[in-house]
N, C-alpha and C. Protein backbone atom coordinates (compact mmCIF):
# COMPACT_ATOMS: atom_id res chain seq x y z
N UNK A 1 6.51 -148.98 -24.78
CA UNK A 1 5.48 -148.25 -24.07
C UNK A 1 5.78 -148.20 -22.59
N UNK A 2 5.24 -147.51 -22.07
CA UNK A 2 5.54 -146.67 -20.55
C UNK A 2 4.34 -146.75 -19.58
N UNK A 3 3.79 -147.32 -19.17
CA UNK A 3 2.25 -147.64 -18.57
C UNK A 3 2.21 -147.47 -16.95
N UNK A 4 1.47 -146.21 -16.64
CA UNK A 4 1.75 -145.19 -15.13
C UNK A 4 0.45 -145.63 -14.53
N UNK A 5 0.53 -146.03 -13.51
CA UNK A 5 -0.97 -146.28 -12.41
C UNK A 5 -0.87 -145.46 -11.27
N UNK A 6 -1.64 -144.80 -10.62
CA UNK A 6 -1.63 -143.72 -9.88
C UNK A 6 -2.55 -143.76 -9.09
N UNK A 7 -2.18 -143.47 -7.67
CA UNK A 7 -3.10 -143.67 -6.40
C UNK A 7 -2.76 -142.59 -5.29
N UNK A 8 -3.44 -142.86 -4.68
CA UNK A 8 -3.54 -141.45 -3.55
C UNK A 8 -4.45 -140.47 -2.93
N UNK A 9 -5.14 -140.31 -4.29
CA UNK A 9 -6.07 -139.13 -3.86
C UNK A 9 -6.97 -139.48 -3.23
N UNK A 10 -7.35 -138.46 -2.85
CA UNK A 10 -8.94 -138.48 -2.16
C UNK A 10 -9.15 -136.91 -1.41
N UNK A 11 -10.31 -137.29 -0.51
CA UNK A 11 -10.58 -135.65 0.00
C UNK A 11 -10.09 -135.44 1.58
N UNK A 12 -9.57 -134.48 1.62
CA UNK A 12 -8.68 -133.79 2.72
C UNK A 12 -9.09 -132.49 3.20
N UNK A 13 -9.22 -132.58 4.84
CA UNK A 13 -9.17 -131.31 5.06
C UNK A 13 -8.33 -129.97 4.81
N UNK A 14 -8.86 -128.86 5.09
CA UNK A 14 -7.37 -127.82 4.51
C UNK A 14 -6.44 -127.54 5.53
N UNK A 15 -4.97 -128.15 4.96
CA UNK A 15 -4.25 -128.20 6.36
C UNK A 15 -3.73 -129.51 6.55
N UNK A 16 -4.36 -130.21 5.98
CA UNK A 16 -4.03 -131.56 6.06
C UNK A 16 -3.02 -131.80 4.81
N UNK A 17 -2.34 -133.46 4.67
CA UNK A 17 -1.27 -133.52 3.92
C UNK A 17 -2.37 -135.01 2.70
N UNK A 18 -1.77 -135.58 1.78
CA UNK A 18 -1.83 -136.50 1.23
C UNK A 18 -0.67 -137.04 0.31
N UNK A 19 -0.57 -138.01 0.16
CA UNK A 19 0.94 -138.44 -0.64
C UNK A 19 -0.09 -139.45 -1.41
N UNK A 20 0.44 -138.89 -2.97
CA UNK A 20 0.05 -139.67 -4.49
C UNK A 20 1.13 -140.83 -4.90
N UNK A 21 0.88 -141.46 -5.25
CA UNK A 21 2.24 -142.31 -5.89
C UNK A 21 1.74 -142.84 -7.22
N UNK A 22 3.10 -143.42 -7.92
CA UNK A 22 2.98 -143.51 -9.21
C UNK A 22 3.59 -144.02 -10.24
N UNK A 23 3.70 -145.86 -10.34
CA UNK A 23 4.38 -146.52 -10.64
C UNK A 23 4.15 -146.95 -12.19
N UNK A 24 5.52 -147.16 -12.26
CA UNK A 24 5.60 -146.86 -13.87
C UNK A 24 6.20 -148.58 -14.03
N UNK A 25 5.33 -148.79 -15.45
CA UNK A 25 5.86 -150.38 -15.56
C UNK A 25 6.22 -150.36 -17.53
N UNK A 26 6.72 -151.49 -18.02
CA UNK A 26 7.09 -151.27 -19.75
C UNK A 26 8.48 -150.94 -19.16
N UNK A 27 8.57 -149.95 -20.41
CA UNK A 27 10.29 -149.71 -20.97
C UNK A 27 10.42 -148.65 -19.47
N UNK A 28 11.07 -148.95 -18.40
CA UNK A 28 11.22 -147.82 -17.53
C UNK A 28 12.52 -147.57 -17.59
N UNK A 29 13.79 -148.09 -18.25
CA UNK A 29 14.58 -148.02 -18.60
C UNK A 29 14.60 -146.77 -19.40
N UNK A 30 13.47 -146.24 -20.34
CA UNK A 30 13.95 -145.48 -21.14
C UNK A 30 13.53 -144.10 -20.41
N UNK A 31 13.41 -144.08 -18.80
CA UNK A 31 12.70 -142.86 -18.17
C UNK A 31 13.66 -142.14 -17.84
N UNK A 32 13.47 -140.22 -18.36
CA UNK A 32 14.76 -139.93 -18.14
C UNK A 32 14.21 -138.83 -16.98
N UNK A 33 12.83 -138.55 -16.92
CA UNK A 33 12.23 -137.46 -16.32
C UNK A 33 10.34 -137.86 -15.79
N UNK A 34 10.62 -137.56 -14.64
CA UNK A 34 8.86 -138.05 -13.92
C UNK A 34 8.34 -136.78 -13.41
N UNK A 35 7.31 -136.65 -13.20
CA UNK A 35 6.79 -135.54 -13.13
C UNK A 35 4.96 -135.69 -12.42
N UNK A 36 4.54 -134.66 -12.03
CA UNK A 36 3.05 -134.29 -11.62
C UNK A 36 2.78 -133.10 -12.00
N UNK A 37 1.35 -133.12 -12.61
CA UNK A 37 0.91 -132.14 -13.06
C UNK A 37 -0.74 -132.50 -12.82
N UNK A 38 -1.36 -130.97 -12.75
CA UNK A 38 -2.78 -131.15 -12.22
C UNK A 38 -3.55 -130.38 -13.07
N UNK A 39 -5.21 -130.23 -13.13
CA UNK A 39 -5.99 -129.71 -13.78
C UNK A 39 -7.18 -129.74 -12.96
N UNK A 40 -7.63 -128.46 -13.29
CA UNK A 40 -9.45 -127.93 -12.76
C UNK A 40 -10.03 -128.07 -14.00
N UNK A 41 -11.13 -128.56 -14.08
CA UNK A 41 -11.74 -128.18 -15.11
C UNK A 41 -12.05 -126.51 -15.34
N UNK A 42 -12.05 -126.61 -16.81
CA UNK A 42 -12.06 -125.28 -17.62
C UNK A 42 -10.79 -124.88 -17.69
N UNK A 43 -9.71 -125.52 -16.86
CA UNK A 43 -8.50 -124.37 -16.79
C UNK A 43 -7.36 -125.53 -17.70
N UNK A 44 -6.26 -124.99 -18.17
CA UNK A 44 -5.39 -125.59 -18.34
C UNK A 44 -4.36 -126.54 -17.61
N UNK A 45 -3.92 -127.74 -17.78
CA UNK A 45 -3.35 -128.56 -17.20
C UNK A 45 -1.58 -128.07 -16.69
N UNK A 46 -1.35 -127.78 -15.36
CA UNK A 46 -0.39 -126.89 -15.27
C UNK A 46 0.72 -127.84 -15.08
N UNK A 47 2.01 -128.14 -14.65
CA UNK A 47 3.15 -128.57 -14.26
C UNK A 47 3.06 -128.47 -12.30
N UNK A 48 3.36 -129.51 -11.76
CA UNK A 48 3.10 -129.05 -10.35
C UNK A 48 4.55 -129.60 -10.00
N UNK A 49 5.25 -130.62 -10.48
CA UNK A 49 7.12 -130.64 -9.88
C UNK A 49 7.22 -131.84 -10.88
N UNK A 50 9.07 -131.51 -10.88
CA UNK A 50 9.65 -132.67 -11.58
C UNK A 50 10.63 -133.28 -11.09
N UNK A 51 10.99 -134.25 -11.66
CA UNK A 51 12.33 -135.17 -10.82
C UNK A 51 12.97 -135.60 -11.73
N UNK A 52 14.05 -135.35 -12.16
CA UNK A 52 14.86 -135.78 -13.23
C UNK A 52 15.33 -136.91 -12.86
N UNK A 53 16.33 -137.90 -13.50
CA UNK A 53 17.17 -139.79 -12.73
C UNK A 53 18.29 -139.05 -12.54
N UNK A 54 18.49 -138.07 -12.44
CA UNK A 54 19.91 -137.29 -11.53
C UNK A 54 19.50 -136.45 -10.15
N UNK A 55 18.65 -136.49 -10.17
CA UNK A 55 17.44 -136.12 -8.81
C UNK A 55 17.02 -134.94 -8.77
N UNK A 56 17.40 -134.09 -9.88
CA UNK A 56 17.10 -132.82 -9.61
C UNK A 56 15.60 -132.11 -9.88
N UNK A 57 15.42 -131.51 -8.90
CA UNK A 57 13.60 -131.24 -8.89
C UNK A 57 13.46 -129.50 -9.49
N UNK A 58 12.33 -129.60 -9.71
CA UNK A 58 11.84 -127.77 -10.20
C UNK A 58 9.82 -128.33 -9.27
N UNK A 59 9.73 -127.13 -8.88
CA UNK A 59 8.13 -127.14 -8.15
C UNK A 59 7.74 -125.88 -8.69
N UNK A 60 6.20 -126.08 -9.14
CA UNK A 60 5.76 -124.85 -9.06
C UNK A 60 5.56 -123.53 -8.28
N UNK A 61 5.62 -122.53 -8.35
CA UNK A 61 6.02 -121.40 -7.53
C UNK A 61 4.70 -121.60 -6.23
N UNK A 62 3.38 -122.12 -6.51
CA UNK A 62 2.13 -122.51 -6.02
C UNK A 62 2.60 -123.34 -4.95
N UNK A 63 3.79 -124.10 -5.09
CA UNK A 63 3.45 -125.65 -4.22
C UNK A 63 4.65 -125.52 -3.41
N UNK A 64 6.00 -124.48 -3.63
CA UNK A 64 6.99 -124.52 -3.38
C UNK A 64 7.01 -124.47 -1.65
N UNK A 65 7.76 -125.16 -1.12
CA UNK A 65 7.87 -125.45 0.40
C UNK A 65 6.63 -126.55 0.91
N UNK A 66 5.79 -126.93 0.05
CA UNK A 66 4.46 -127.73 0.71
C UNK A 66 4.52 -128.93 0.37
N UNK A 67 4.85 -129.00 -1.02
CA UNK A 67 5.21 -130.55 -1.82
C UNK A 67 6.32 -130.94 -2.14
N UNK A 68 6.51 -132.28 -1.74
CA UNK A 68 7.43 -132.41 -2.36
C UNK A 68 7.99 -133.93 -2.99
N UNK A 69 8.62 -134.03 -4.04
CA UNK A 69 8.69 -134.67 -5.26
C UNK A 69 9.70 -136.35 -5.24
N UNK A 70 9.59 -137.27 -4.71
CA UNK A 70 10.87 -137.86 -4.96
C UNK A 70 10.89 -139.48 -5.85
N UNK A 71 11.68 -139.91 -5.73
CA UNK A 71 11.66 -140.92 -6.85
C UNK A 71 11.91 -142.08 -6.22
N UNK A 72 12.25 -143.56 -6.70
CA UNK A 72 12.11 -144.43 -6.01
C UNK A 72 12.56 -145.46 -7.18
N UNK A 73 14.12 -145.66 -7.86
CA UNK A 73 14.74 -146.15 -8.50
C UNK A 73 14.17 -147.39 -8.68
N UNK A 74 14.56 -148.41 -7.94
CA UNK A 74 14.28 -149.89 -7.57
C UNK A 74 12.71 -149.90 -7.79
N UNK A 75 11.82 -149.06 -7.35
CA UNK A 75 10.71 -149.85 -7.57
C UNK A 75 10.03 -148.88 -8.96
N UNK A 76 10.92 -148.15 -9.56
CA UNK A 76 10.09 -147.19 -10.87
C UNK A 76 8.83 -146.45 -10.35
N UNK A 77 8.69 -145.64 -8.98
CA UNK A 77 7.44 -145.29 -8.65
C UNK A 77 8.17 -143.90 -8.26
N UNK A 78 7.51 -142.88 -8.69
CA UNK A 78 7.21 -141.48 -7.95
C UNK A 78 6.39 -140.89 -6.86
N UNK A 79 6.35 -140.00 -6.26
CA UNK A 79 5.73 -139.57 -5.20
C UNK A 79 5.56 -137.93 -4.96
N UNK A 80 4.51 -137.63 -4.54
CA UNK A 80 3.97 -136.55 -4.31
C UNK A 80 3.11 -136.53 -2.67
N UNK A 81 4.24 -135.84 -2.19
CA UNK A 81 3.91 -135.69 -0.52
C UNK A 81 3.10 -134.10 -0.64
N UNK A 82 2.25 -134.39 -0.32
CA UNK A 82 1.59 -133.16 -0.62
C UNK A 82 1.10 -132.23 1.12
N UNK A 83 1.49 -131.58 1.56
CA UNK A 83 1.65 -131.42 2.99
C UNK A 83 0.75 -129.75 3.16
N UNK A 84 0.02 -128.64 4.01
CA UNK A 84 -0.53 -127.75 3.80
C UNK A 84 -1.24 -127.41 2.90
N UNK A 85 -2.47 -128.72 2.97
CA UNK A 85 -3.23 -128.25 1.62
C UNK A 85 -4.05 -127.66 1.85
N UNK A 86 -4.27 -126.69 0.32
CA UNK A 86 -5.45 -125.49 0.42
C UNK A 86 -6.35 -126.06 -0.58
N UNK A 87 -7.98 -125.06 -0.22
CA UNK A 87 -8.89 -125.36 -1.51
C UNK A 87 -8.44 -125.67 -2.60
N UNK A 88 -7.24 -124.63 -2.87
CA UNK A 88 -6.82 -124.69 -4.14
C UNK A 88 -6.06 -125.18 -4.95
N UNK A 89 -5.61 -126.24 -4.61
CA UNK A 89 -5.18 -127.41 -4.30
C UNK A 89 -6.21 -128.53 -5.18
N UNK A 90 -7.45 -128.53 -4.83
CA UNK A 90 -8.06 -128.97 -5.23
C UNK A 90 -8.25 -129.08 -7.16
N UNK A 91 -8.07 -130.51 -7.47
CA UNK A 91 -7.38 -130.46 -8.93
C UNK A 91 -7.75 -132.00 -9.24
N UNK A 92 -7.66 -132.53 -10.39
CA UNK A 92 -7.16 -133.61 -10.73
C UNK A 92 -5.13 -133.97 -11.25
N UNK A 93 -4.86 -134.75 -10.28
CA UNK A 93 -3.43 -135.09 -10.51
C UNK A 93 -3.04 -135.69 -11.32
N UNK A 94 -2.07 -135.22 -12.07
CA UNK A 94 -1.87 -136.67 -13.53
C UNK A 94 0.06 -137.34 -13.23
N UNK A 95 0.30 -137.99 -13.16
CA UNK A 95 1.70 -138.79 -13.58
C UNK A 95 2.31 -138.28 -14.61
N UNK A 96 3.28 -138.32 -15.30
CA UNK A 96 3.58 -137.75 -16.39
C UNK A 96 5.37 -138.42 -16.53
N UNK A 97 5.40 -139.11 -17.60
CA UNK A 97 6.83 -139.57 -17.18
C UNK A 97 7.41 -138.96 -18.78
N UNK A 98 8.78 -138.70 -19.08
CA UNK A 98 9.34 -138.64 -20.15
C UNK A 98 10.56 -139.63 -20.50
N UNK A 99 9.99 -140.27 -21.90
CA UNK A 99 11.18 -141.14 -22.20
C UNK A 99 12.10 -141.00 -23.27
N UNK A 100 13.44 -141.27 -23.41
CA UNK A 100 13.94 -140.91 -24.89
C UNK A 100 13.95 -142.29 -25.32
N UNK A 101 13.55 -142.28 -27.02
CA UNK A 101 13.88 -143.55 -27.69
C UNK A 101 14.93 -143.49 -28.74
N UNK A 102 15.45 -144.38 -29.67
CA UNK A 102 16.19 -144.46 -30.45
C UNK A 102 17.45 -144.18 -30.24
N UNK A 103 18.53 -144.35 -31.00
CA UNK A 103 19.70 -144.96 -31.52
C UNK A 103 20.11 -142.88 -31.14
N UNK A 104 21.32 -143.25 -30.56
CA UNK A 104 21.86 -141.80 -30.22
C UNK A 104 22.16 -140.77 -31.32
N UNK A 105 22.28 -141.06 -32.25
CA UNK A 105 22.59 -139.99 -33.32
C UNK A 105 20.90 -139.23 -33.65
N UNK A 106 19.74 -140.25 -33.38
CA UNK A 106 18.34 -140.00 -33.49
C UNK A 106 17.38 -139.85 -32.86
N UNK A 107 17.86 -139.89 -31.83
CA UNK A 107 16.98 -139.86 -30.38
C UNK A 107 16.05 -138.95 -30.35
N UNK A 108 14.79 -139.35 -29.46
CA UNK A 108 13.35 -138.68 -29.71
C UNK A 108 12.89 -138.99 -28.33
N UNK A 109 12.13 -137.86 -27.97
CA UNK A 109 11.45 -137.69 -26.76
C UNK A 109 9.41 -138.08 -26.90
N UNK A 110 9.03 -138.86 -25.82
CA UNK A 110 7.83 -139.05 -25.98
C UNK A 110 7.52 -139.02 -24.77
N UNK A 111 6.01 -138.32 -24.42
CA UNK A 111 5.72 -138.30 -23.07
C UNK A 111 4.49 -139.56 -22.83
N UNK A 112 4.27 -139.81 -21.59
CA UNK A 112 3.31 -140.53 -20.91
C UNK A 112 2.43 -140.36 -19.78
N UNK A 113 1.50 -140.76 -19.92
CA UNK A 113 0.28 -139.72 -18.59
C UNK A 113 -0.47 -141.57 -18.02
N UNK A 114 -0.70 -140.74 -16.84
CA UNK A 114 -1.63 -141.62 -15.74
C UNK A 114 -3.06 -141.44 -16.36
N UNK A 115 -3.81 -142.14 -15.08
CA UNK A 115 -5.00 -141.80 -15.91
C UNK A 115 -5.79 -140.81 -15.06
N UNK A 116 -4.83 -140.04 -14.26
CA UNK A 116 -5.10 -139.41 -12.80
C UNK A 116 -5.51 -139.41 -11.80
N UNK A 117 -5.38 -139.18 -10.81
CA UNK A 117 -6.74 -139.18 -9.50
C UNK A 117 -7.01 -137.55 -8.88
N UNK A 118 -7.94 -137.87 -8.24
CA UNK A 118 -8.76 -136.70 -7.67
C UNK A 118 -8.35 -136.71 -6.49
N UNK A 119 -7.52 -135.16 -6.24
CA UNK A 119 -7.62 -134.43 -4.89
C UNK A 119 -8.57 -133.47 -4.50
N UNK A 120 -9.32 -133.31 -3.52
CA UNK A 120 -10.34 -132.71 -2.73
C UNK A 120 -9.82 -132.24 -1.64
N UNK A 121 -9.76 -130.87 -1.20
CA UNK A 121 -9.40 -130.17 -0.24
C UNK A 121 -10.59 -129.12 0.04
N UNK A 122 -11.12 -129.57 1.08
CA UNK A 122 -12.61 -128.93 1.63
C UNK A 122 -11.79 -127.58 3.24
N UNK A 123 -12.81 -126.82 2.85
CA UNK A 123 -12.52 -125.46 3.30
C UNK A 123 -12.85 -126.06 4.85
């Protein structure tokens, strides 16, 4: 198991920055991909950036140039610098890590979630 605790949020003016973090404890060995993703209620839970253990990132087209994503080997924690924030912006943030398990000929992917926190970005 893969067990993500997540801190950061809170409420921000618009314009202002906040940085989430997001430390992963258990098998972190088996982490091949970390990630943030957010949700409004009523709406679907979208993808907001990823960080692969070869460092390579993808951001949503929404966040691109404002956030940004990095990792933190030694201590198994991710980060979300979140810099020019708008209303819309305003979301609940989730952790999201991916691990592979089993024996290489059988290998299987399983994901893992935070339990999120709340960003607030007031007009």
């Amino acid at each position: 198991q893969v067990h993500l605790v997540e801190s950061g949020g809170g409420l921000v003016q618009a314009g202002g920055s906040l940085r989430l973090s997001c430390a992963a404890s258990g098998r972190t060995r088996s982490i091949n991909t970390m990630g943030w993703y957010r949700q409004v209620p009523g709406k679907q839970r979208e993808l907001v950036a990823i960080i692969t253990n070869s460092g390579t990132t993808n951001y949503a087209d929404s966040v691109k140039g404002r956030f940004t994503i990095s990792r933190d080997r030694a201590e198994n924690t991710v980060y979300l610098q979140m810099n020019s924030l708008k209303p819309d912006d305003t979301a609940v943030y989730y952790c999201s890590v991916e691990a592979t398990w089993g024996p290489v000929e059988r290998q299987y992917k399983q994901d893992y979630w935070g339990q999120g926190t709340q960003v607030t970005v007031s007009s």
